[in-house]
C-alpha atoms as a PDB file:
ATOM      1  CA  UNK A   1      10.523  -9.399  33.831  1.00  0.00           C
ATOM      2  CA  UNK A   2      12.090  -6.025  34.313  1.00  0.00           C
ATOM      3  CA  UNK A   3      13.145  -3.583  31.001  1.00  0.00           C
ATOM      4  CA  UNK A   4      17.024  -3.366  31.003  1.00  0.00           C
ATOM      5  CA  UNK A   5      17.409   0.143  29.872  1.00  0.00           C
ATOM      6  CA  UNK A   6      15.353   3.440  31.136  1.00  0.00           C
ATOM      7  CA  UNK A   7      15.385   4.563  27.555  1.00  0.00           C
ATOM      8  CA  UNK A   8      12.025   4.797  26.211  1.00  0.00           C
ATOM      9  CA  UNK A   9      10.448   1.663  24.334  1.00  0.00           C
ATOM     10  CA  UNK A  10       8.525   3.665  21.823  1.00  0.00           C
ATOM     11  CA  UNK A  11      11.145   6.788  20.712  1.00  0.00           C
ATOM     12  CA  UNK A  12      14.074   5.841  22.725  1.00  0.00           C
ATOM     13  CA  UNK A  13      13.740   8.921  25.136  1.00  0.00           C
ATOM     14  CA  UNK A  14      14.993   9.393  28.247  1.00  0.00           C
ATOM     15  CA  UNK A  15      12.350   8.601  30.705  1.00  0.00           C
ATOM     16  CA  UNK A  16      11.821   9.277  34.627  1.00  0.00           C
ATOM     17  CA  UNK A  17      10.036   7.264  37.192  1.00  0.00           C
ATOM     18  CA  UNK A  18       6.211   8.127  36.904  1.00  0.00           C
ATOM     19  CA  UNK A  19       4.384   6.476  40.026  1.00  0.00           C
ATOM     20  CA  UNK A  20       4.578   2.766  42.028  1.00  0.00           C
ATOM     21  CA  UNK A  21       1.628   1.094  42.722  1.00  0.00           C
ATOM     22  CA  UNK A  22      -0.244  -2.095  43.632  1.00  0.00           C
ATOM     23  CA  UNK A  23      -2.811  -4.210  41.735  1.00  0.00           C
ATOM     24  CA  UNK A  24      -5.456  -2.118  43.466  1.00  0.00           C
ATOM     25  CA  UNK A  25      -8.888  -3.743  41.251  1.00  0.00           C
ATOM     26  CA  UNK A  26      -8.729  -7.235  41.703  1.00  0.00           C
ATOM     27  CA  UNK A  27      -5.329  -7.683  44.674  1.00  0.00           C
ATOM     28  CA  UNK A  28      -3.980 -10.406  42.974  1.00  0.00           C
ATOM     29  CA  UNK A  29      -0.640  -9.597  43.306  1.00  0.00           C
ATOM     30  CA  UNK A  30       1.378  -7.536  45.781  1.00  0.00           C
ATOM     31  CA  UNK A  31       3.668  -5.646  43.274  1.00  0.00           C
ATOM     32  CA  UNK A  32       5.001  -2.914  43.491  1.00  0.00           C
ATOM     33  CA  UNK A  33       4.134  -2.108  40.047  1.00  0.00           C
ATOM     34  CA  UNK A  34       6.714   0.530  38.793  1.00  0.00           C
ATOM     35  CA  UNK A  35       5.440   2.931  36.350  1.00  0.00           C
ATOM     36  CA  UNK A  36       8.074   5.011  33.996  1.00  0.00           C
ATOM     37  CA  UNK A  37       7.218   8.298  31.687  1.00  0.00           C
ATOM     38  CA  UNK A  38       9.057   8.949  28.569  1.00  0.00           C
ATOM     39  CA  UNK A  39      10.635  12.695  29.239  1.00  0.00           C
ATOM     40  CA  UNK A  40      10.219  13.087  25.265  1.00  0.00           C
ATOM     41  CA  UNK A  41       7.217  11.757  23.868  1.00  0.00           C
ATOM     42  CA  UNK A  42       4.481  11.383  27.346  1.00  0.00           C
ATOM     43  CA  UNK A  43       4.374   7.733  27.029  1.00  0.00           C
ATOM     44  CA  UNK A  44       4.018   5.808  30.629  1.00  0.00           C
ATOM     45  CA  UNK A  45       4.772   1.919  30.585  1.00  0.00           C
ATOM     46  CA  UNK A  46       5.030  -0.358  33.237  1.00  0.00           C
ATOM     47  CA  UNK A  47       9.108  -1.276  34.006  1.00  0.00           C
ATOM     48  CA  UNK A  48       9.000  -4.626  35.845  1.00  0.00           C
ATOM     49  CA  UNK A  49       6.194  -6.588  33.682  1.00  0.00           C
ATOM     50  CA  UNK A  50       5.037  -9.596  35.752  1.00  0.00           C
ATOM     51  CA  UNK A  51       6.571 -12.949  33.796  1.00  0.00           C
ATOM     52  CA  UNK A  52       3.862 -14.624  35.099  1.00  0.00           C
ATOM     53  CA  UNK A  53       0.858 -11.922  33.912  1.00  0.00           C
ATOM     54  CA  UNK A  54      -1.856 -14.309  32.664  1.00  0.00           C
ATOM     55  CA  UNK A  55      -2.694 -14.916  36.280  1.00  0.00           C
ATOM     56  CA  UNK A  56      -3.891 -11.469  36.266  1.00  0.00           C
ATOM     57  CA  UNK A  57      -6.767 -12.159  34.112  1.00  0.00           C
ATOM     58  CA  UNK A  58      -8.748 -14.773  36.358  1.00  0.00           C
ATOM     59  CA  UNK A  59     -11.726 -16.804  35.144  1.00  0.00           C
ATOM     60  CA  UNK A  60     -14.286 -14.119  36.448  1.00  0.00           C
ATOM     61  CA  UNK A  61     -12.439 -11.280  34.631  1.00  0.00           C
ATOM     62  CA  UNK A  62     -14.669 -11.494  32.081  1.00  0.00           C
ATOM     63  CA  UNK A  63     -18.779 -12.188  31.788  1.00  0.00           C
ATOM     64  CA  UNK A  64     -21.007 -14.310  29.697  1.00  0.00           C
ATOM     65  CA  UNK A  65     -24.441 -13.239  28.175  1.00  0.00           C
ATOM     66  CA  UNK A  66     -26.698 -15.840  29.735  1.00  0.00           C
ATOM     67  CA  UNK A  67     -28.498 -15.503  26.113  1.00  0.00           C
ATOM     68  CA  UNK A  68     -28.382 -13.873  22.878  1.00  0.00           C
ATOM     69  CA  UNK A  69     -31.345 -11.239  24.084  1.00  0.00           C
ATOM     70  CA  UNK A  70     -28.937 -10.384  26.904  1.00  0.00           C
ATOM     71  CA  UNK A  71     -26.331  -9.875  24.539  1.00  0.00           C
ATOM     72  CA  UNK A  72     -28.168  -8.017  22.951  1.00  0.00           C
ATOM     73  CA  UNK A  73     -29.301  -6.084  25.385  1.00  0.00           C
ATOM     74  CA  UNK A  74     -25.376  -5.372  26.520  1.00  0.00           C
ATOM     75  CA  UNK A  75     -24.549  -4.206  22.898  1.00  0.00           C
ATOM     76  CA  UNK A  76     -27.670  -1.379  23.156  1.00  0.00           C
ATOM     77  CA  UNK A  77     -25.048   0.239  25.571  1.00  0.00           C
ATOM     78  CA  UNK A  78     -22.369   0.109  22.876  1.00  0.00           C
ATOM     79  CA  UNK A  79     -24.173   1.373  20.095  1.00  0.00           C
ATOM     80  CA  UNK A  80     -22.064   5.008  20.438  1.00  0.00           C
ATOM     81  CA  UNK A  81     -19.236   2.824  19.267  1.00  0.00           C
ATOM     82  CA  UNK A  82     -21.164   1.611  16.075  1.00  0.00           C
ATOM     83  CA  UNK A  83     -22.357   5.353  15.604  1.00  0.00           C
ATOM     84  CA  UNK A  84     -18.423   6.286  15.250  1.00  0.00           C
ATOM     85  CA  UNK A  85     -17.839   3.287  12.648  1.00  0.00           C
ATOM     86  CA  UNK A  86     -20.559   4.105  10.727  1.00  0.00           C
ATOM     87  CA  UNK A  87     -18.805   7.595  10.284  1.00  0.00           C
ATOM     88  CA  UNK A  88     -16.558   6.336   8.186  1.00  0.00           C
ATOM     89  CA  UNK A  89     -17.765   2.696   7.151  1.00  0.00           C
ATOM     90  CA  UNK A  90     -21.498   1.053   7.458  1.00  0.00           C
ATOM     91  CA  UNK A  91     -20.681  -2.173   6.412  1.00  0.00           C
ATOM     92  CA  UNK A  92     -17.988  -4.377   5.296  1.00  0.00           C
ATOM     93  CA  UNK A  93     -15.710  -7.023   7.022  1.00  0.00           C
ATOM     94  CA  UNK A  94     -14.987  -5.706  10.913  1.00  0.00           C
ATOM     95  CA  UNK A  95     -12.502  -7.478  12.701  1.00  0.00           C
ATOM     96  CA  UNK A  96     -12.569  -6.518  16.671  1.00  0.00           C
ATOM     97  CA  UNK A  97      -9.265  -7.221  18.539  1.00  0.00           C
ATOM     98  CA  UNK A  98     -10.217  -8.659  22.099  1.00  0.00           C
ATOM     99  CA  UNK A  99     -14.285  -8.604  21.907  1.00  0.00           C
ATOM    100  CA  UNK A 100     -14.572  -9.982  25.886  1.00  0.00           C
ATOM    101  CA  UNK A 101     -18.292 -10.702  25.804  1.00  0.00           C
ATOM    102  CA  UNK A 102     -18.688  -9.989  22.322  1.00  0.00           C
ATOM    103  CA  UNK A 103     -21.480  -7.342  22.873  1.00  0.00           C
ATOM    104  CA  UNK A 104     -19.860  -4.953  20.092  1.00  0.00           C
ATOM    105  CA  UNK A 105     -19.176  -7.943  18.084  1.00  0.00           C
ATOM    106  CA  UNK A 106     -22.515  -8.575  18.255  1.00  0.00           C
ATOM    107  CA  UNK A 107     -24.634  -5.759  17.786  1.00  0.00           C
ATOM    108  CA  UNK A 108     -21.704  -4.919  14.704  1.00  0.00           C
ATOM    109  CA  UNK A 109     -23.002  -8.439  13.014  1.00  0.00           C
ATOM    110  CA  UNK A 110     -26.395  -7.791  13.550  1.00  0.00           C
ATOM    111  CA  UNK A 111     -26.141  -4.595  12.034  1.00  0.00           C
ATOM    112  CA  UNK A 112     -24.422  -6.137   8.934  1.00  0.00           C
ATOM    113  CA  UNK A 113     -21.408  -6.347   8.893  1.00  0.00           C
ATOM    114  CA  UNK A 114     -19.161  -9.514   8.330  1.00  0.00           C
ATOM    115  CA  UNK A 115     -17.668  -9.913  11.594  1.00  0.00           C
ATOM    116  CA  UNK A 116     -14.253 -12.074  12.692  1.00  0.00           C
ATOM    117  CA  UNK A 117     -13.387 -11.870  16.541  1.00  0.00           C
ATOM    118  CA  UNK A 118      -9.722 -11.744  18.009  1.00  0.00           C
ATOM    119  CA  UNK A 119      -9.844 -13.279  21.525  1.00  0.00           C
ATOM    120  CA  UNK A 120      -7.625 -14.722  23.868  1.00  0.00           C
ATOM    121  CA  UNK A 121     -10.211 -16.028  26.825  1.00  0.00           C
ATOM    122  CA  UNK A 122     -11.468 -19.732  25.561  1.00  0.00           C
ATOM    123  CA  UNK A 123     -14.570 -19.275  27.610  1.00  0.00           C
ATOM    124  CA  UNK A 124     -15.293 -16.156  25.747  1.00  0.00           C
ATOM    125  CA  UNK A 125     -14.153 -17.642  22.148  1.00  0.00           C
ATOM    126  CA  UNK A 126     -16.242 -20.667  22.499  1.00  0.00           C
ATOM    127  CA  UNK A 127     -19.327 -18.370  23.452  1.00  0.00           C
ATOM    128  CA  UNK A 128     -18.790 -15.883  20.372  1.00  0.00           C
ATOM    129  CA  UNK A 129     -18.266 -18.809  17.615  1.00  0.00           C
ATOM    130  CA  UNK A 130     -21.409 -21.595  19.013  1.00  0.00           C
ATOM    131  CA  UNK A 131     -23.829 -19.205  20.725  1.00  0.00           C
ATOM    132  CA  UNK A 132     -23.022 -15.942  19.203  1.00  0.00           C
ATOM    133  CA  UNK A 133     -22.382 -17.304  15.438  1.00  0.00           C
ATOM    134  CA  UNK A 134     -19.383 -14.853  14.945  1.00  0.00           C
ATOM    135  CA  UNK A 135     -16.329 -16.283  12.707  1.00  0.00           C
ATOM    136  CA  UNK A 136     -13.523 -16.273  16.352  1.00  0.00           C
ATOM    137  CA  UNK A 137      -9.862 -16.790  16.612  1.00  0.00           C
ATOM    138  CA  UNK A 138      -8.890 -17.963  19.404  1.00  0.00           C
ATOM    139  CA  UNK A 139      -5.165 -16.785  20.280  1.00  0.00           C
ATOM    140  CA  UNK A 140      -3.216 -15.372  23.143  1.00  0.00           C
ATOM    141  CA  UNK A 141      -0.937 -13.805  20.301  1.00  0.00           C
ATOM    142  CA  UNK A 142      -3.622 -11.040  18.981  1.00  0.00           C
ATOM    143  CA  UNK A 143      -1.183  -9.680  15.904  1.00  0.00           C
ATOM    144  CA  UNK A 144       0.432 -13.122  14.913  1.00  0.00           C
ATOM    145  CA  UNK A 145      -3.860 -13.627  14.964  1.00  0.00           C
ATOM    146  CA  UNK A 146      -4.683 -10.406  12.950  1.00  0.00           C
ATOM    147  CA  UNK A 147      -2.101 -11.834  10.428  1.00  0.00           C
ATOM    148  CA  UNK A 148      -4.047 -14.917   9.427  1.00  0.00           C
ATOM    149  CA  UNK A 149      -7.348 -12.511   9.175  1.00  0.00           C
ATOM    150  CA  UNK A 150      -8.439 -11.865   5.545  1.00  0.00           C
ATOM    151  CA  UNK A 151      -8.417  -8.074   5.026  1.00  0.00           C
ATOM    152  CA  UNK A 152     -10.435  -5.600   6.693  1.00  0.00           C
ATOM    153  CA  UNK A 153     -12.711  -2.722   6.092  1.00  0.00           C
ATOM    154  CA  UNK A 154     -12.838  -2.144  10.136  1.00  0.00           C
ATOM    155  CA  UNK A 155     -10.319  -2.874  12.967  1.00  0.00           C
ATOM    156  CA  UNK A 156     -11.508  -2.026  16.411  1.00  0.00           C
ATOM    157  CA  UNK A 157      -9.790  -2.637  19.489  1.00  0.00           C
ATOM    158  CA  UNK A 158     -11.889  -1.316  22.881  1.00  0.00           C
ATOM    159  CA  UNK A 159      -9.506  -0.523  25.335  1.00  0.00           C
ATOM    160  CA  UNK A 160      -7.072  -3.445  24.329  1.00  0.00           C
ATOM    161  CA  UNK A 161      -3.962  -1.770  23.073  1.00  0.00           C
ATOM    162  CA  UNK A 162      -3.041  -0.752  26.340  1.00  0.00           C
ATOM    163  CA  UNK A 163      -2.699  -4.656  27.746  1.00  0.00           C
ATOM    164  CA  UNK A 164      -0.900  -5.823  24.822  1.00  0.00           C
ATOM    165  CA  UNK A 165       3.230  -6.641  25.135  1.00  0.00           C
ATOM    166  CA  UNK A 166       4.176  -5.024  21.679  1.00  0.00           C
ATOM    167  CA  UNK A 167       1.585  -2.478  20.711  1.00  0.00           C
ATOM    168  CA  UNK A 168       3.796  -1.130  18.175  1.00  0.00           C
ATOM    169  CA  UNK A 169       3.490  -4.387  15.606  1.00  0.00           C
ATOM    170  CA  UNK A 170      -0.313  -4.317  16.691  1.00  0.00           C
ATOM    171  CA  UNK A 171      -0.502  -1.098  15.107  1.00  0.00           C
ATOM    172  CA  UNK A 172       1.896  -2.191  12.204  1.00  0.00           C
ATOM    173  CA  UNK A 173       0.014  -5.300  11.066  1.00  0.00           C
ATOM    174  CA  UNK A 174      -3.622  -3.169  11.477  1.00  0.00           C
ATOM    175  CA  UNK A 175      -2.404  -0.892   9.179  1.00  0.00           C
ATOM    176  CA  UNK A 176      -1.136  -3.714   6.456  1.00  0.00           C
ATOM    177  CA  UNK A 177      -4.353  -5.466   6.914  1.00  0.00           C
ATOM    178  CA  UNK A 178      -6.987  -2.725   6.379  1.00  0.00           C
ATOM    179  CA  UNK A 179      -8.016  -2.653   2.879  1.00  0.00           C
ATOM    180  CA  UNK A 180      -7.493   0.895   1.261  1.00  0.00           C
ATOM    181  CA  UNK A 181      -9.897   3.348   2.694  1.00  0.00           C
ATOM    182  CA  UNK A 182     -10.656   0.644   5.695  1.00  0.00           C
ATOM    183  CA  UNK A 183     -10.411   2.341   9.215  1.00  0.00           C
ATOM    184  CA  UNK A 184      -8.799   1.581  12.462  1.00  0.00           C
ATOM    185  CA  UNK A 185     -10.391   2.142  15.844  1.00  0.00           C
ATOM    186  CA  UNK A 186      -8.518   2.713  18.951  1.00  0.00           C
ATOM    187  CA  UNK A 187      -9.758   3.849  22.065  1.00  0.00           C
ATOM    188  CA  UNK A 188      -7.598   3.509  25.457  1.00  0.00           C
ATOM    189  CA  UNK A 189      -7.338   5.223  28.925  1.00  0.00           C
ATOM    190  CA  UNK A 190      -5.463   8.708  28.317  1.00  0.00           C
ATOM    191  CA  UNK A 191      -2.224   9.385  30.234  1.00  0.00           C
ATOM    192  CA  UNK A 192      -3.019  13.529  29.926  1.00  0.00           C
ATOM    193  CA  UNK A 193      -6.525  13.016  31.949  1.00  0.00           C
ATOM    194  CA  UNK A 194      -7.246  14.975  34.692  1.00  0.00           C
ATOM    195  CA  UNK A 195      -7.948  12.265  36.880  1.00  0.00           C
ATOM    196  CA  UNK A 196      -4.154  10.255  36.792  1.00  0.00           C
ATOM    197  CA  UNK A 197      -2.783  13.856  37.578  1.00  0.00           C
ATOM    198  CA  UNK A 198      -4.762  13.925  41.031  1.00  0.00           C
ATOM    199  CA  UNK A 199      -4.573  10.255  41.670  1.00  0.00           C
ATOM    200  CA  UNK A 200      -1.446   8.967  40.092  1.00  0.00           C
ATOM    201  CA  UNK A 201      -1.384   4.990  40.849  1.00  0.00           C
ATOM    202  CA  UNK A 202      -3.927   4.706  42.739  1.00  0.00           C
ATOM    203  CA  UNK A 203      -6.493   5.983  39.571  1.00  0.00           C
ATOM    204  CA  UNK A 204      -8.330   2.756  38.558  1.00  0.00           C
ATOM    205  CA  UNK A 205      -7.373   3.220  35.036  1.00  0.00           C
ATOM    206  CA  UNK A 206      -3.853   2.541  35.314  1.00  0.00           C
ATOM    207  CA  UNK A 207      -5.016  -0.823  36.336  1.00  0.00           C
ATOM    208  CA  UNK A 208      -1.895  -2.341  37.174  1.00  0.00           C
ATOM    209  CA  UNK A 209      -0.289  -4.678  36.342  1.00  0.00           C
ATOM    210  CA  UNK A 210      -2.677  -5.335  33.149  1.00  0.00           C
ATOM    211  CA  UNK A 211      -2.546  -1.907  31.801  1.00  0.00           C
ATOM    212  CA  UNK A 212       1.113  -2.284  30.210  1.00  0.00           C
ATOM    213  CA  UNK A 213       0.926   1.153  28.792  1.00  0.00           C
ATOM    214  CA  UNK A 214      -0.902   4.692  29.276  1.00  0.00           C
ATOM    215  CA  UNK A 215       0.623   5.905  25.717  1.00  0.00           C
ATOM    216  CA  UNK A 216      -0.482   9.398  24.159  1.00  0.00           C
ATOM    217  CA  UNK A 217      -2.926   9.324  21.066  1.00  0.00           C
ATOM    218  CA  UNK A 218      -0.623  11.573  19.402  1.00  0.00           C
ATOM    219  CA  UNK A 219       2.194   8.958  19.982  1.00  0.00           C
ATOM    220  CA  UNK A 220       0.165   6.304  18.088  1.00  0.00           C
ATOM    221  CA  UNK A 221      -1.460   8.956  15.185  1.00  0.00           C
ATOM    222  CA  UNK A 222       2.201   9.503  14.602  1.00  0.00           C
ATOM    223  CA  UNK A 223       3.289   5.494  14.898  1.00  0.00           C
ATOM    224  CA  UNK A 224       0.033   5.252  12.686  1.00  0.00           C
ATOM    225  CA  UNK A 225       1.100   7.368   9.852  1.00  0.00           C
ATOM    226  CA  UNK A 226       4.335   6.135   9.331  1.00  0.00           C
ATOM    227  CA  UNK A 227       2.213   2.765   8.698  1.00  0.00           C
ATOM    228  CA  UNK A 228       0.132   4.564   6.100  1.00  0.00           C
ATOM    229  CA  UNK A 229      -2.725   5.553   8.127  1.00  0.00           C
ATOM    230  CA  UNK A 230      -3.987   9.497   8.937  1.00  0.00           C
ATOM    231  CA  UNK A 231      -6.089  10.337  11.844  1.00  0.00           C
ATOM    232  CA  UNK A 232      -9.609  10.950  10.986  1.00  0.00           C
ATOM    233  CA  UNK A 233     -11.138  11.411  14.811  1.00  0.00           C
ATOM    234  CA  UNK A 234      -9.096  11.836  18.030  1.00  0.00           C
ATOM    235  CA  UNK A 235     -11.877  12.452  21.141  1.00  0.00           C
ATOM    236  CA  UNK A 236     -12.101  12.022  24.696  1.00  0.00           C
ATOM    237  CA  UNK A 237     -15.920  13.432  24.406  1.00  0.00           C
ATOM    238  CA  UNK A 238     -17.742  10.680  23.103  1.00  0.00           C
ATOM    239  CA  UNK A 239     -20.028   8.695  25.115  1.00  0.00           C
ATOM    240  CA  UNK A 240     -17.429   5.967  26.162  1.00  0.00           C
ATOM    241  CA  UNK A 241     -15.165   8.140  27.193  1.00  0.00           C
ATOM    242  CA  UNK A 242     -17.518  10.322  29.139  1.00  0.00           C
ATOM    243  CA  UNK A 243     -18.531   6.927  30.860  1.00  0.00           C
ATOM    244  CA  UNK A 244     -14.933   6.483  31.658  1.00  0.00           C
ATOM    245  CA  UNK A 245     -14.676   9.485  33.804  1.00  0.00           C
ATOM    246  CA  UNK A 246     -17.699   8.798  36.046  1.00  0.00           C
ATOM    247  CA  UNK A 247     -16.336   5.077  36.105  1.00  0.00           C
ATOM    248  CA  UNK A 248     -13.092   6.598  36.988  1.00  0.00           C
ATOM    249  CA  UNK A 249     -13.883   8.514  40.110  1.00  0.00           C
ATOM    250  CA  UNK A 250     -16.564   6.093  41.685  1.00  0.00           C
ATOM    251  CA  UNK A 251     -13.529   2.697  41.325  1.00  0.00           C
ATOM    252  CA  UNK A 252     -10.964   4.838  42.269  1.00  0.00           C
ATOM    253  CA  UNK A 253     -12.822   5.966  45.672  1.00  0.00           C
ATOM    254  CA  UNK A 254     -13.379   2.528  46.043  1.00  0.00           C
ATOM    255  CA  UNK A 255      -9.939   0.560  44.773  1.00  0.00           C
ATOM    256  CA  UNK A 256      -7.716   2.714  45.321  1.00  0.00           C
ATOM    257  CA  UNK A 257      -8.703   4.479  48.592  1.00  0.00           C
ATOM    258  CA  UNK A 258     -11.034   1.445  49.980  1.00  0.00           C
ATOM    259  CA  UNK A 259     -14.075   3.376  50.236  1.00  0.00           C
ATOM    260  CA  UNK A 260     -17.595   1.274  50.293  1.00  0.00           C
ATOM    261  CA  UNK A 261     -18.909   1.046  47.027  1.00  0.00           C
ATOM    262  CA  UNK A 262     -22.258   2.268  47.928  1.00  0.00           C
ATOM    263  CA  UNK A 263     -20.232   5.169  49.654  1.00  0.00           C
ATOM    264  CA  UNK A 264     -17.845   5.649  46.585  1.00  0.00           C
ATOM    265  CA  UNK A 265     -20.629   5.762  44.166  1.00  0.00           C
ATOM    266  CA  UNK A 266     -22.713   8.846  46.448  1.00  0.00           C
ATOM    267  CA  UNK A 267     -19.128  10.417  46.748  1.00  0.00           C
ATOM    268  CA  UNK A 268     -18.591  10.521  43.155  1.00  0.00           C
ATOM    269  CA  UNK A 269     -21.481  11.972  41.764  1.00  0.00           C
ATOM    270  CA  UNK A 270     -20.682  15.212  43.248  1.00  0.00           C
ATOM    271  CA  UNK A 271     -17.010  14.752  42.314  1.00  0.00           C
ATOM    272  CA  UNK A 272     -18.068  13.938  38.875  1.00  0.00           C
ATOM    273  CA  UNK A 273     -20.022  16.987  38.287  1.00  0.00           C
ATOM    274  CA  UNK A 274     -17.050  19.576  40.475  1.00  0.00           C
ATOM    275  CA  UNK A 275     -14.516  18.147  37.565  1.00  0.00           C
ATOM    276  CA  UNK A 276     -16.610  18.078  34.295  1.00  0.00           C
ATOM    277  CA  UNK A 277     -15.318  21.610  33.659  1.00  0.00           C
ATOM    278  CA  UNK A 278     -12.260  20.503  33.434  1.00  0.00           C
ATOM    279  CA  UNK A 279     -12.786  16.503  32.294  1.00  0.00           C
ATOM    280  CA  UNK A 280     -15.164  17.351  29.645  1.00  0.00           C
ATOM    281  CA  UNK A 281     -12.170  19.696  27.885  1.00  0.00           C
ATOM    282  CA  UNK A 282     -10.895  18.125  24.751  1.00  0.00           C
ATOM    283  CA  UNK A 283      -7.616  16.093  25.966  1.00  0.00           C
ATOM    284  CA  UNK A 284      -8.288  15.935  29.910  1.00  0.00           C
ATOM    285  CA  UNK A 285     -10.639  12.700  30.064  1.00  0.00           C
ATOM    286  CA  UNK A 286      -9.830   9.545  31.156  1.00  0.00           C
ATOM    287  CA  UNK A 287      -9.827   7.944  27.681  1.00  0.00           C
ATOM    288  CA  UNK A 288      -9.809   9.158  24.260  1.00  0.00           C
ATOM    289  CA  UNK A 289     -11.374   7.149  20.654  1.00  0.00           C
ATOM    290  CA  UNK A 290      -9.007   7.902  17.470  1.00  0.00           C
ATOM    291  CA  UNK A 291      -9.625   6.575  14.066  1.00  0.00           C
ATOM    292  CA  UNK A 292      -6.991   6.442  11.439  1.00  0.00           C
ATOM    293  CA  UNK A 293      -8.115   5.925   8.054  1.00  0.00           C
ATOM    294  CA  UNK A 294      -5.273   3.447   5.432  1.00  0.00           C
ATOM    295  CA  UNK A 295      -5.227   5.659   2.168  1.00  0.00           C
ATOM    296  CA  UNK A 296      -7.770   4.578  -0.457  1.00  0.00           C
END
């Protein structure tokens, strides 16, 4: 499936060819993936989506706690995510868009709130609802999902807006679904990061063919207020995204460039402290968290 105009998807810019590349973390297709970049707004989006792009997400592309404590023990690592939440909300219904493994889902149920789950694995939905206990819908179409969802004081979505076909009527039925005052949480791999201007394609976040989009946060805190929402937090220098730039240089030595792993990971830790004067600047890491809070 290949767009039919070079116009931009998201503001109807014209855009330019941004990089080509392969599906260099998990070579299960041969591509090549052709990236283009909106001239006007910064958004990058992949042209020639794969028609068949569910074979892209393999059994093994995502993990199962062997048991709640190791669930548990998964969501300890997550707990940053909870701390931005409870900014702004500490309990309430949370609905999280594409859990995986659930360990957010988890750790934001055992902290109290009333969780529901948005997942499109079965293996992963059937996990959540009879081992994990959460309330799961299980659907391949996340917003016609979020539709049928009662109301929300929380929507998070990890790193999932970026994989979706139509982000833009994600974002629209969030922001009709929070209750007044609720909060949506975003966070997604940022096309202005230092790394994708050294690496281009080959930088393990681009992740094609999976990662659809690489779209600015200003280009959703802009979608998001014409939906009734205003920005509350826009970061790339909390924990996870921190994370995200070590992660970033240790896969792409070893996707992109086929480096070792054990090699790539010694490699990186010196390239990961050279850069943190630059990564750790507001705006240059590989992924950013914004929350956007629906008027009260």
């Amino acid at each position: 499936m290949t767009t039919a105009t070079n116009s931009c998807p998201q503001c109807g810019a014209e855009t330019e060819p941004a990089f080509r590349t392969d599906d260099q973390n998990r070579r299960l297709g041969k591509g090549p993936f052709s990236y283009r970049r909106c001239r006007g707004c910064g958004l990058i989006y992949l042209e020639n989506v794969p028609a068949d792009l569910h074979r892209y997400y393999p059994q093994d592309y995502y993990f199962i706690a062997r048991s709640l404590q190791e669930l548990a023990a998964w969501g300890n690592h997550e707990r940053y995510k909870l701390d931005i939440v409870s900014q702004f909300r500490r309990s309430g219904r949370l609905i999280e868009v594409g859990p995986a493994s659930g360990a957010f889902a988890y750790l934001a149920k055992t902290s109290g709130f009333d969780v529901t789950a948005i997942e499109m694995d079965e293996r992963c939905s059937r996990y959540l609802s009879e081992q994990a206990g959460l309330h799961v819908i299980h659907s391949a179409d996340e917003a016609k999902a979020l539709e049928t969802a009662p109301p929300a004081d929380v929507i998070a979505m990890w790193h999932v807006i970026e994989h979706l076909v139509d982000p833009w009527s994600m974002l629209e039925v969030a922001a009709a679904k929070l209750k007044p005052g609720g909060i949506l949480v975003l966070a997604a791999p940022n096309p202005a990061a230092v790394q994708l201007g050294i690496f281009g394609g080959r930088w393990v976040h681009v992740d094609a063919p999976r990662h659809l989009w690489l779209i600015p946060p200003e280009v959703l805190a802009k979608r998001g207020e014409k939906a009734g929402l205003r920005q509350r937090l826009l970061t790339t220098r909390d924990p996870g995204s921190l994370f995200w730039n070590r992660f970033g240089w240790q896969y792409t030595l070893a996707n992109g460039f086929g480096l070792p792993h054990r090699l790539a990971q010694l490699a990186s830790y010196p390239l990961t402290l050279a850069a943190a004067l630059f990564e750790r600047r507001e705006g240059r890491g590989s992924a950013y968290t914004l929350v956007m809070e629906k008027a009260a």
